[in-house]
PDB file of N, CA and C in Angstrom:
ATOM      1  N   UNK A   1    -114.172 -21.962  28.882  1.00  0.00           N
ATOM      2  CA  UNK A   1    -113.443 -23.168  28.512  1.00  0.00           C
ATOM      3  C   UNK A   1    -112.206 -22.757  27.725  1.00  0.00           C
ATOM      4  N   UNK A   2    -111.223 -23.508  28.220  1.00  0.00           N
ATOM      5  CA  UNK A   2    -109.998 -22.967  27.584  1.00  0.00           C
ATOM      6  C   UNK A   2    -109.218 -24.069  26.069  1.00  0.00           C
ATOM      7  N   UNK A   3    -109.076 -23.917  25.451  1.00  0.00           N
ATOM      8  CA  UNK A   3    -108.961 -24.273  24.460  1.00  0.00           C
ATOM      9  C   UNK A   3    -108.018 -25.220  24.314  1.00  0.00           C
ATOM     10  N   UNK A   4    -107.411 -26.274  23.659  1.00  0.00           N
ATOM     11  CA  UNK A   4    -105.880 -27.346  23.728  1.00  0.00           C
ATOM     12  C   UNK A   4    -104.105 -26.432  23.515  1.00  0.00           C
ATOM     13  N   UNK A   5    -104.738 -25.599  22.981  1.00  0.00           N
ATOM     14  CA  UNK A   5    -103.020 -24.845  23.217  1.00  0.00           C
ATOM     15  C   UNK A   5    -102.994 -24.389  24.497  1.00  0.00           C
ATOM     16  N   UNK A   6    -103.993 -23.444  25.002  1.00  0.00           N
ATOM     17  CA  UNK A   6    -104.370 -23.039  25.996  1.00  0.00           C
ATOM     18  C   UNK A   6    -103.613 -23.906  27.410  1.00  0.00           C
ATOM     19  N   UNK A   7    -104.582 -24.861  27.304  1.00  0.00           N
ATOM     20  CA  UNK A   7    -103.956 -26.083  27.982  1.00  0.00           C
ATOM     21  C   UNK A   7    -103.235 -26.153  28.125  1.00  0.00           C
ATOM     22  N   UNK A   8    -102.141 -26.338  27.225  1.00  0.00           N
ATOM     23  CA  UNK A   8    -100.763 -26.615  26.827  1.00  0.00           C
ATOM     24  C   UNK A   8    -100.104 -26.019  27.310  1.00  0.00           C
ATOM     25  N   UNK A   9    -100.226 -24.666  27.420  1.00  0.00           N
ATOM     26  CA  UNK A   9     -99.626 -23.572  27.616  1.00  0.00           C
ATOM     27  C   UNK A   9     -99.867 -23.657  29.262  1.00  0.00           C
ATOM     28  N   UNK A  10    -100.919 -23.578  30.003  1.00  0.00           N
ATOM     29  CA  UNK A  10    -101.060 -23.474  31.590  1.00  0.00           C
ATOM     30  C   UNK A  10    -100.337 -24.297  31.985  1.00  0.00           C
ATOM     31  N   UNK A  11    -100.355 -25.608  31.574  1.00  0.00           N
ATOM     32  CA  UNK A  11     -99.387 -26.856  31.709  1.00  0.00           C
ATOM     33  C   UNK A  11     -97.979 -26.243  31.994  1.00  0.00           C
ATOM     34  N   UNK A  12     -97.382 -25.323  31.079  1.00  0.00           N
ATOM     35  CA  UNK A  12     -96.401 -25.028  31.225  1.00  0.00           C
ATOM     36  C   UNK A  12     -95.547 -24.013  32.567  1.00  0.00           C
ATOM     37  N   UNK A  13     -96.628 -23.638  32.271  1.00  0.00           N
ATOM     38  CA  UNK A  13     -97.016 -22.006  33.199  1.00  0.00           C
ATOM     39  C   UNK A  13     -96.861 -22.743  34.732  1.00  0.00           C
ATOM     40  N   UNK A  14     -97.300 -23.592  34.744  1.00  0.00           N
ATOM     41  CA  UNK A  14     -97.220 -24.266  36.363  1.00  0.00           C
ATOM     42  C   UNK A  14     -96.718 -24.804  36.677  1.00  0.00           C
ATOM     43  N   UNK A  15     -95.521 -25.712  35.483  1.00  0.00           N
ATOM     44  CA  UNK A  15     -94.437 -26.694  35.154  1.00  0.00           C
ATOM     45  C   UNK A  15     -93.420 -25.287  35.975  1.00  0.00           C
ATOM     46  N   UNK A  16     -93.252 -24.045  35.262  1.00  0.00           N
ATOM     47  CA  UNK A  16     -92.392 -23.244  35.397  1.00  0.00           C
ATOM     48  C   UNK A  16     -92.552 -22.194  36.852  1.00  0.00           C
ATOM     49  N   UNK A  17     -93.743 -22.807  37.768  1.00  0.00           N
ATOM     50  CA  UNK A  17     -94.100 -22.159  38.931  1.00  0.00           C
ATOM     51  C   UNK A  17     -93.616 -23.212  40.096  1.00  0.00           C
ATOM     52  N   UNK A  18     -93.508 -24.265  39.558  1.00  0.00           N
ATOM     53  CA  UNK A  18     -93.436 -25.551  40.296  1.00  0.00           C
ATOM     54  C   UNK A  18     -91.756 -25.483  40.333  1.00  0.00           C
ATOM     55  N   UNK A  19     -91.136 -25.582  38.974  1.00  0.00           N
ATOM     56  CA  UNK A  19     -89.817 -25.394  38.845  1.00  0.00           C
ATOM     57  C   UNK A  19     -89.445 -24.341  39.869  1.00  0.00           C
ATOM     58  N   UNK A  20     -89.973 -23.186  39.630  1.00  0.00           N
ATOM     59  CA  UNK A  20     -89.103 -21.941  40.705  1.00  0.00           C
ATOM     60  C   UNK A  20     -89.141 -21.970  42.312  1.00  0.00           C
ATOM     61  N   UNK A  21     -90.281 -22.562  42.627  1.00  0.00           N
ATOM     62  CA  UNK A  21     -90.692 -23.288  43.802  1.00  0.00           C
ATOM     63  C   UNK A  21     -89.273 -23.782  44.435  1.00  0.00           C
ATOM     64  N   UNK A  22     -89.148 -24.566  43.912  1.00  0.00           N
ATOM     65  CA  UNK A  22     -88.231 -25.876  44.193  1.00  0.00           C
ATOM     66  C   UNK A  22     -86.998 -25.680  43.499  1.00  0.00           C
ATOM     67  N   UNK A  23     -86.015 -24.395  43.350  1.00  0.00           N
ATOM     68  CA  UNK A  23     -85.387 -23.934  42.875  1.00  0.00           C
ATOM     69  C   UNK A  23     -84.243 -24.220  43.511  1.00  0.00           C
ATOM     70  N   UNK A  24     -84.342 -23.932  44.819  1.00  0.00           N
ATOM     71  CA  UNK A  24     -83.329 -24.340  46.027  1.00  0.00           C
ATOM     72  C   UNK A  24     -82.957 -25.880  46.408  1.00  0.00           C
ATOM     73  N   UNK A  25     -83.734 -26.154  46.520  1.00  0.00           N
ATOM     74  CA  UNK A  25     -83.494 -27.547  46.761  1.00  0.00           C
ATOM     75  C   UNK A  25     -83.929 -28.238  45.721  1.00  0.00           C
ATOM     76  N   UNK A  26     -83.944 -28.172  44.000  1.00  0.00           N
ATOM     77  CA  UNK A  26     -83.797 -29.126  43.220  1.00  0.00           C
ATOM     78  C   UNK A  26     -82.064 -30.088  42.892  1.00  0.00           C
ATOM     79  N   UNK A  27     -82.255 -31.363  43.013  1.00  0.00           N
ATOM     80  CA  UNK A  27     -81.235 -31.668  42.314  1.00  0.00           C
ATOM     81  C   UNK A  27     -81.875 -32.727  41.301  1.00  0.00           C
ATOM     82  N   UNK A  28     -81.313 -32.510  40.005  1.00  0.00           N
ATOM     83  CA  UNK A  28     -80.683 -31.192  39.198  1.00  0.00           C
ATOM     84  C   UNK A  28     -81.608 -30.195  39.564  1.00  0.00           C
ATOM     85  N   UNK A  29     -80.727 -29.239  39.261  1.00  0.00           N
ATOM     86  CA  UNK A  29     -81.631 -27.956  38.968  1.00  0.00           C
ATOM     87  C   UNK A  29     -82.709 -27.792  38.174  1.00  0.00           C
ATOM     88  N   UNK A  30     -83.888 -26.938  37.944  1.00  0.00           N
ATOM     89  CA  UNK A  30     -84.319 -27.289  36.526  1.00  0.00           C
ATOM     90  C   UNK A  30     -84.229 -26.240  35.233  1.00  0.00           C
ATOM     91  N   UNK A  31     -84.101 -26.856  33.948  1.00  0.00           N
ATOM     92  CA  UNK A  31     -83.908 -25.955  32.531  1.00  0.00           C
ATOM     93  C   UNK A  31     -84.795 -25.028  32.673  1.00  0.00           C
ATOM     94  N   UNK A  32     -84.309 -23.908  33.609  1.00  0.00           N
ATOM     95  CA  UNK A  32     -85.406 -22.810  33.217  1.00  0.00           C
ATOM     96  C   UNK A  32     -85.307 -21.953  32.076  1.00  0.00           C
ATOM     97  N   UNK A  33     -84.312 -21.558  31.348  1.00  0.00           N
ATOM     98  CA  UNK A  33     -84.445 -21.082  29.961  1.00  0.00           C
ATOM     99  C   UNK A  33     -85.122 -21.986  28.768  1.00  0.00           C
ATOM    100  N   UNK A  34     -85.110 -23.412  28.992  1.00  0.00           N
ATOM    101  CA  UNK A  34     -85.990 -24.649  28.338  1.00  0.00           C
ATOM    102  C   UNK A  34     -87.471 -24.439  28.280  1.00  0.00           C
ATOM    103  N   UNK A  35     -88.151 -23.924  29.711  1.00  0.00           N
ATOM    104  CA  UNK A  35     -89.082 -23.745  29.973  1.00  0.00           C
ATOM    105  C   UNK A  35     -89.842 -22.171  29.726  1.00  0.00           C
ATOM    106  N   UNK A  36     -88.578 -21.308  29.713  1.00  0.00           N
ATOM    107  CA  UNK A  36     -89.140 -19.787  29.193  1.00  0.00           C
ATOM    108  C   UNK A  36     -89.375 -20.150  27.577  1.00  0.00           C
ATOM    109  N   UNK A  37     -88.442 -20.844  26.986  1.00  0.00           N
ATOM    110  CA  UNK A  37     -88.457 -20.784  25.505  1.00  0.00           C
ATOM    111  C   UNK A  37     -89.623 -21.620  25.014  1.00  0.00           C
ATOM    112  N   UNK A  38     -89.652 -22.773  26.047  1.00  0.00           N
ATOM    113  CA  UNK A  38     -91.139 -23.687  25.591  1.00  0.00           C
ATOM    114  C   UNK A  38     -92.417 -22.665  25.345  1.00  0.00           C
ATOM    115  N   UNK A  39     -92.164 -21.636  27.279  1.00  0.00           N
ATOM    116  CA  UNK A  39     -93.710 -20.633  27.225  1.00  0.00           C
ATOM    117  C   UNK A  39     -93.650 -19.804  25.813  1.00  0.00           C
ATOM    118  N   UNK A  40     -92.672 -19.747  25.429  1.00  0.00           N
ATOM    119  CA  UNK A  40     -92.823 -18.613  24.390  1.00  0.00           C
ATOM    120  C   UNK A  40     -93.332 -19.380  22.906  1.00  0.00           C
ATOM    121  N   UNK A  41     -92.899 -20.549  23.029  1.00  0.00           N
ATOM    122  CA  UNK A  41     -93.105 -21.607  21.831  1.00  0.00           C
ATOM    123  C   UNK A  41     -94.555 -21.577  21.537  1.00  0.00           C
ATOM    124  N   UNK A  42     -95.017 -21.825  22.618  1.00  0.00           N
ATOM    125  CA  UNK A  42     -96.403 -22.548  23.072  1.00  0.00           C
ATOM    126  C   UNK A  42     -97.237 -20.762  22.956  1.00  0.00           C
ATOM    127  N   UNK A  43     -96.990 -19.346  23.617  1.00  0.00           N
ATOM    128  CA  UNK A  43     -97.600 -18.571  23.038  1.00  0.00           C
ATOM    129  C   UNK A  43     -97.745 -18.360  21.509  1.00  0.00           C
ATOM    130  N   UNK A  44     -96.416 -18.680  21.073  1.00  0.00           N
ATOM    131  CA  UNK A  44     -96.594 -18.009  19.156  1.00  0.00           C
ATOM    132  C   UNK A  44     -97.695 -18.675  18.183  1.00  0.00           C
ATOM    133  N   UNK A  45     -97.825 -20.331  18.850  1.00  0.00           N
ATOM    134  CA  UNK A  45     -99.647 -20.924  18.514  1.00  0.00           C
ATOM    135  C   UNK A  45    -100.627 -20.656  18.631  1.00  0.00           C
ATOM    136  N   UNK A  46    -100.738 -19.616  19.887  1.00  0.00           N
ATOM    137  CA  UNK A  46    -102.184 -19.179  20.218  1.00  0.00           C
ATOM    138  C   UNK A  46    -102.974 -18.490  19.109  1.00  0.00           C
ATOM    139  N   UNK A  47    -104.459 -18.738  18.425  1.00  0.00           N
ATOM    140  CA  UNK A  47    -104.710 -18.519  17.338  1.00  0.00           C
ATOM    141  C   UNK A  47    -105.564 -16.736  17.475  1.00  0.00           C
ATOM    142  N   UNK A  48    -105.835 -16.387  16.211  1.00  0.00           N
ATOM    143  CA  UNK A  48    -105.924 -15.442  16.476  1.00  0.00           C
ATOM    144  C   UNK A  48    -107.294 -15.327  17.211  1.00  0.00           C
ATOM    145  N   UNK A  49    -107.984 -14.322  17.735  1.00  0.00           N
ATOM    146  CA  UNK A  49    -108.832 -14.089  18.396  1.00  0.00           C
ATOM    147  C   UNK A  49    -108.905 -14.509  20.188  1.00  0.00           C
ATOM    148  N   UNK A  50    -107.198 -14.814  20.417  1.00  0.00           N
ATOM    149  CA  UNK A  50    -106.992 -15.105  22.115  1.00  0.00           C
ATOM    150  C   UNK A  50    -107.241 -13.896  22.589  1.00  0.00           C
ATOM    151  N   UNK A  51    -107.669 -14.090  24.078  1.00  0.00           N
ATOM    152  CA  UNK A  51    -108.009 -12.257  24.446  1.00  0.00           C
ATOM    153  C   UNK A  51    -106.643 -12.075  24.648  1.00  0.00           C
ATOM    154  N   UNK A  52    -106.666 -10.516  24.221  1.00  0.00           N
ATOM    155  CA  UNK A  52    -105.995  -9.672  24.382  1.00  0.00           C
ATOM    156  C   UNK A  52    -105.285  -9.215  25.646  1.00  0.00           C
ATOM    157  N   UNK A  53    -105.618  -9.800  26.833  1.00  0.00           N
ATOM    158  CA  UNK A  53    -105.045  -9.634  28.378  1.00  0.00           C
ATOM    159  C   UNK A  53    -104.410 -10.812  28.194  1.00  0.00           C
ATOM    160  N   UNK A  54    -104.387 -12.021  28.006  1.00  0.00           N
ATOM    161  CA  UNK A  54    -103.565 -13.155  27.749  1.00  0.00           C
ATOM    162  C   UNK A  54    -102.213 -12.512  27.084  1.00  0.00           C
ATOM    163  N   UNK A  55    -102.491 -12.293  26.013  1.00  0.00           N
ATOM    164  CA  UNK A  55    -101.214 -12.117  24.998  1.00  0.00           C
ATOM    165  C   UNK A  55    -100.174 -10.682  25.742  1.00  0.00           C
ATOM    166  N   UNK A  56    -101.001  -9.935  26.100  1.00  0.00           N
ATOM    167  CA  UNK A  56    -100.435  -9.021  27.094  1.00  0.00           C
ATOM    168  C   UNK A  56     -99.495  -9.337  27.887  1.00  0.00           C
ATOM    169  N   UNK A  57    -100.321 -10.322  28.923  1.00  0.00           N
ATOM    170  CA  UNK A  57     -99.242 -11.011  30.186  1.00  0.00           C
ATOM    171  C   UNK A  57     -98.041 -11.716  29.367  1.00  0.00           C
ATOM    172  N   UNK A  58     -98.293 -12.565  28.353  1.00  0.00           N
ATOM    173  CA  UNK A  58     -97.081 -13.316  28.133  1.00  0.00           C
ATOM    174  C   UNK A  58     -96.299 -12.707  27.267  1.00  0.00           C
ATOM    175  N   UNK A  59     -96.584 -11.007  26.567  1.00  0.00           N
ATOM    176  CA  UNK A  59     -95.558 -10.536  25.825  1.00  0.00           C
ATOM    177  C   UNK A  59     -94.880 -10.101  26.596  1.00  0.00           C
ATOM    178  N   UNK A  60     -95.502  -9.425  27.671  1.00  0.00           N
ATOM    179  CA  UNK A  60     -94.821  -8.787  29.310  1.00  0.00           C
ATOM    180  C   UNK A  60     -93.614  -9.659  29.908  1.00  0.00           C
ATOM    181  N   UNK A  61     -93.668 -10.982  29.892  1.00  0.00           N
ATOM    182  CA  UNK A  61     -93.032 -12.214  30.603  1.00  0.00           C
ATOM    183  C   UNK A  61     -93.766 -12.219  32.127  1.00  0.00           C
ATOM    184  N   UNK A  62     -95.770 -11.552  32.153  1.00  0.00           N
ATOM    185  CA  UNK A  62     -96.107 -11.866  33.431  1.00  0.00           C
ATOM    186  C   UNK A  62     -97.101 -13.015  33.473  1.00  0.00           C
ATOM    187  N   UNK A  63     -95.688 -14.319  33.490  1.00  0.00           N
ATOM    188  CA  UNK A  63     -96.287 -15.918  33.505  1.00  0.00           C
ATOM    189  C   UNK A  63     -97.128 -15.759  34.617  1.00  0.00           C
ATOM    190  N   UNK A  64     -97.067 -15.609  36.046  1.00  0.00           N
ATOM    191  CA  UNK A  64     -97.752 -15.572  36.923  1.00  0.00           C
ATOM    192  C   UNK A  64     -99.275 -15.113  36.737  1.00  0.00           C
ATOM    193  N   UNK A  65     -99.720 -13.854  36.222  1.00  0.00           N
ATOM    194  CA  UNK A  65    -100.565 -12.986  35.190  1.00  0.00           C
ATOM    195  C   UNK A  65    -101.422 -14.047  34.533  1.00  0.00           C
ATOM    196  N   UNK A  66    -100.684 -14.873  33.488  1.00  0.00           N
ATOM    197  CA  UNK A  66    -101.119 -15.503  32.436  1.00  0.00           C
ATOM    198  C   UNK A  66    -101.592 -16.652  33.255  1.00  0.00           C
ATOM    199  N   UNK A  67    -100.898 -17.287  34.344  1.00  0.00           N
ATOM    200  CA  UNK A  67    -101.212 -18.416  34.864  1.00  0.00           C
ATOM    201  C   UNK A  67    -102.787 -18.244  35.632  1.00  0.00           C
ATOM    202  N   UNK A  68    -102.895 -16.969  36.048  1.00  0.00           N
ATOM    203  CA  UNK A  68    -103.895 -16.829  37.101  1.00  0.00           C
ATOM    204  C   UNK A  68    -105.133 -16.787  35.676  1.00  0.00           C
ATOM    205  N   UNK A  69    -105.007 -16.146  34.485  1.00  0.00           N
ATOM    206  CA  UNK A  69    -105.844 -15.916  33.754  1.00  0.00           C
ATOM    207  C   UNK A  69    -106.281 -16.839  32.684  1.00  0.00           C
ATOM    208  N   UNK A  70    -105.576 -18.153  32.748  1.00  0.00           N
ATOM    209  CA  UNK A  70    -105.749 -19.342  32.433  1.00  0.00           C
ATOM    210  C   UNK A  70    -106.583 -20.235  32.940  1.00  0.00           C
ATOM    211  N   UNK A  71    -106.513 -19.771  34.640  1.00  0.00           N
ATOM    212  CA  UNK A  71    -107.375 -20.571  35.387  1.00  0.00           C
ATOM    213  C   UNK A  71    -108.522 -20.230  35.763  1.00  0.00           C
ATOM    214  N   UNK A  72    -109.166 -19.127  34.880  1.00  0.00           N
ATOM    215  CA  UNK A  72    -110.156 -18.493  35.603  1.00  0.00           C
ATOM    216  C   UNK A  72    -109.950 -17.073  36.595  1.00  0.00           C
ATOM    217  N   UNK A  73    -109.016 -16.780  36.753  1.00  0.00           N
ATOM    218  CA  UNK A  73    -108.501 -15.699  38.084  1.00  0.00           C
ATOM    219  C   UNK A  73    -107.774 -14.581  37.721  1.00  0.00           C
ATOM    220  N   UNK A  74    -108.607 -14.116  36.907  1.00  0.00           N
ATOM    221  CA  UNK A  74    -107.591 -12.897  36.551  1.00  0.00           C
ATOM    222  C   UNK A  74    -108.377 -12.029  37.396  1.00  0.00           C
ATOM    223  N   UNK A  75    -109.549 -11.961  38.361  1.00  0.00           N
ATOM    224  CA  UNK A  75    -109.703 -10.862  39.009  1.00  0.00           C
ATOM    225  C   UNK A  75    -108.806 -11.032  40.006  1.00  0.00           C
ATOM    226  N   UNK A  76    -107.615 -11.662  40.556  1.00  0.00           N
ATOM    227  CA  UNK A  76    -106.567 -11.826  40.938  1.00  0.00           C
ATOM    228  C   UNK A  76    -105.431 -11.096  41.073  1.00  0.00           C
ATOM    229  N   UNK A  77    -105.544 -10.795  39.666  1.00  0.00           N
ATOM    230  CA  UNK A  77    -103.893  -9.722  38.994  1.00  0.00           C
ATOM    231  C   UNK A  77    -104.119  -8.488  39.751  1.00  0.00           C
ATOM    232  N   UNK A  78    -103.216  -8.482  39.985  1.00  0.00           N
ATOM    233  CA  UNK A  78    -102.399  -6.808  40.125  1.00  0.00           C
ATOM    234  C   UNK A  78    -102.425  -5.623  39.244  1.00  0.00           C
ATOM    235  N   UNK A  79    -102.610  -4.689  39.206  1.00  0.00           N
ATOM    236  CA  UNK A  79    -102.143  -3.454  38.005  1.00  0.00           C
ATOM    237  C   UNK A  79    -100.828  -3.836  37.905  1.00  0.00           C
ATOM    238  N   UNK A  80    -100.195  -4.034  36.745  1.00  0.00           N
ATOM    239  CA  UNK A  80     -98.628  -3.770  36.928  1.00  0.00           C
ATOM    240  C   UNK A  80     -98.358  -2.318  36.589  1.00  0.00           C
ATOM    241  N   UNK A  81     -97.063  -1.809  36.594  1.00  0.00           N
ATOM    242  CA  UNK A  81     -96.796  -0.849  36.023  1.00  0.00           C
ATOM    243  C   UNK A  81     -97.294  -0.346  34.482  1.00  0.00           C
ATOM    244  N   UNK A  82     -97.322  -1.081  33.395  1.00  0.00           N
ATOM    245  CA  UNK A  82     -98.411  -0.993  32.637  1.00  0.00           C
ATOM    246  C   UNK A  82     -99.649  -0.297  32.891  1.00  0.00           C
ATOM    247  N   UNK A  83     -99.972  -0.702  33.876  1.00  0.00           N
ATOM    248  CA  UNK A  83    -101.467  -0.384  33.791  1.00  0.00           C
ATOM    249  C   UNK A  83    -102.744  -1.436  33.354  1.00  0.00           C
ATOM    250  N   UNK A  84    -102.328  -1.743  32.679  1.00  0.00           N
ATOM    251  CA  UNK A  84    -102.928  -3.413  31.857  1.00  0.00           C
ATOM    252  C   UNK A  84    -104.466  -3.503  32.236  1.00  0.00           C
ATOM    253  N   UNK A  85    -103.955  -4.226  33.947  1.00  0.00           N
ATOM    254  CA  UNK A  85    -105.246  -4.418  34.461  1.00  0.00           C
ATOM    255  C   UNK A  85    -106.171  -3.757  34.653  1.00  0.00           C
ATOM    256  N   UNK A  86    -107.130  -3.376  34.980  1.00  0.00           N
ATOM    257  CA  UNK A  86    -108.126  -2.634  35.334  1.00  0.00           C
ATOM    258  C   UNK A  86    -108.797  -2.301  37.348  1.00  0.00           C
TER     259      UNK A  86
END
C-alpha cells in the first residue's frame, strides 16, 4: 500500500507520461518544466524510511522507474547504467 504523498507523487508521474505522450499534438503544449519541478516538489516530502529504489529513480530523473515502482512493477525496470536494479 502506497502511502498519500506516494499517491501524489504517481499522480504526477503519469500526469507527466500522459503529457509526453501527447507532446506532438498538444495544443497548448504542456508545462513540462511545471511538472518536473512539481515531481521534484512532491519527492522532497517523501518521509523518511521510503525505500531506497524509489528515491534512487527520482534522484536519477528515472520518472518512468519510479512510475513502474509506484505501481507495483518494479520487476519491470531495466538495469540502468547505474546498476541500481538487480
Amino acid at each position: 500500500m502506497i502511502t498519500a504523498i506516494e499517491q501524489t507523487l504517481l499522480n504526477a508521474l503519469l500526469e507527466l507520461e500522459k503529457a509526453g505522450k501527447s507532446l506532438r499534438t498538444a495544443k497548448p503544449k504542456p508545462d513540462l518544466p511545471a511538472l518536473f519541478a512539481r515531481i521534484d516538489e512532491l519527492a522532497k516530502q517523501l518521509p523518511r524510511g521510503t525505500d531506497s529504489a524509489l528515491l534512487h529513480y527520482l534522484q536519477k530523473k528515472s520518472y518512468e522507474k519510479a512510475r513502474l515502482f509506484l505501481q507495483g512493477q518494479d520487476a519491470e525496470n531495466q538495469v540502468g547504467s547505474c546498476r541500481h536494479v538487480d
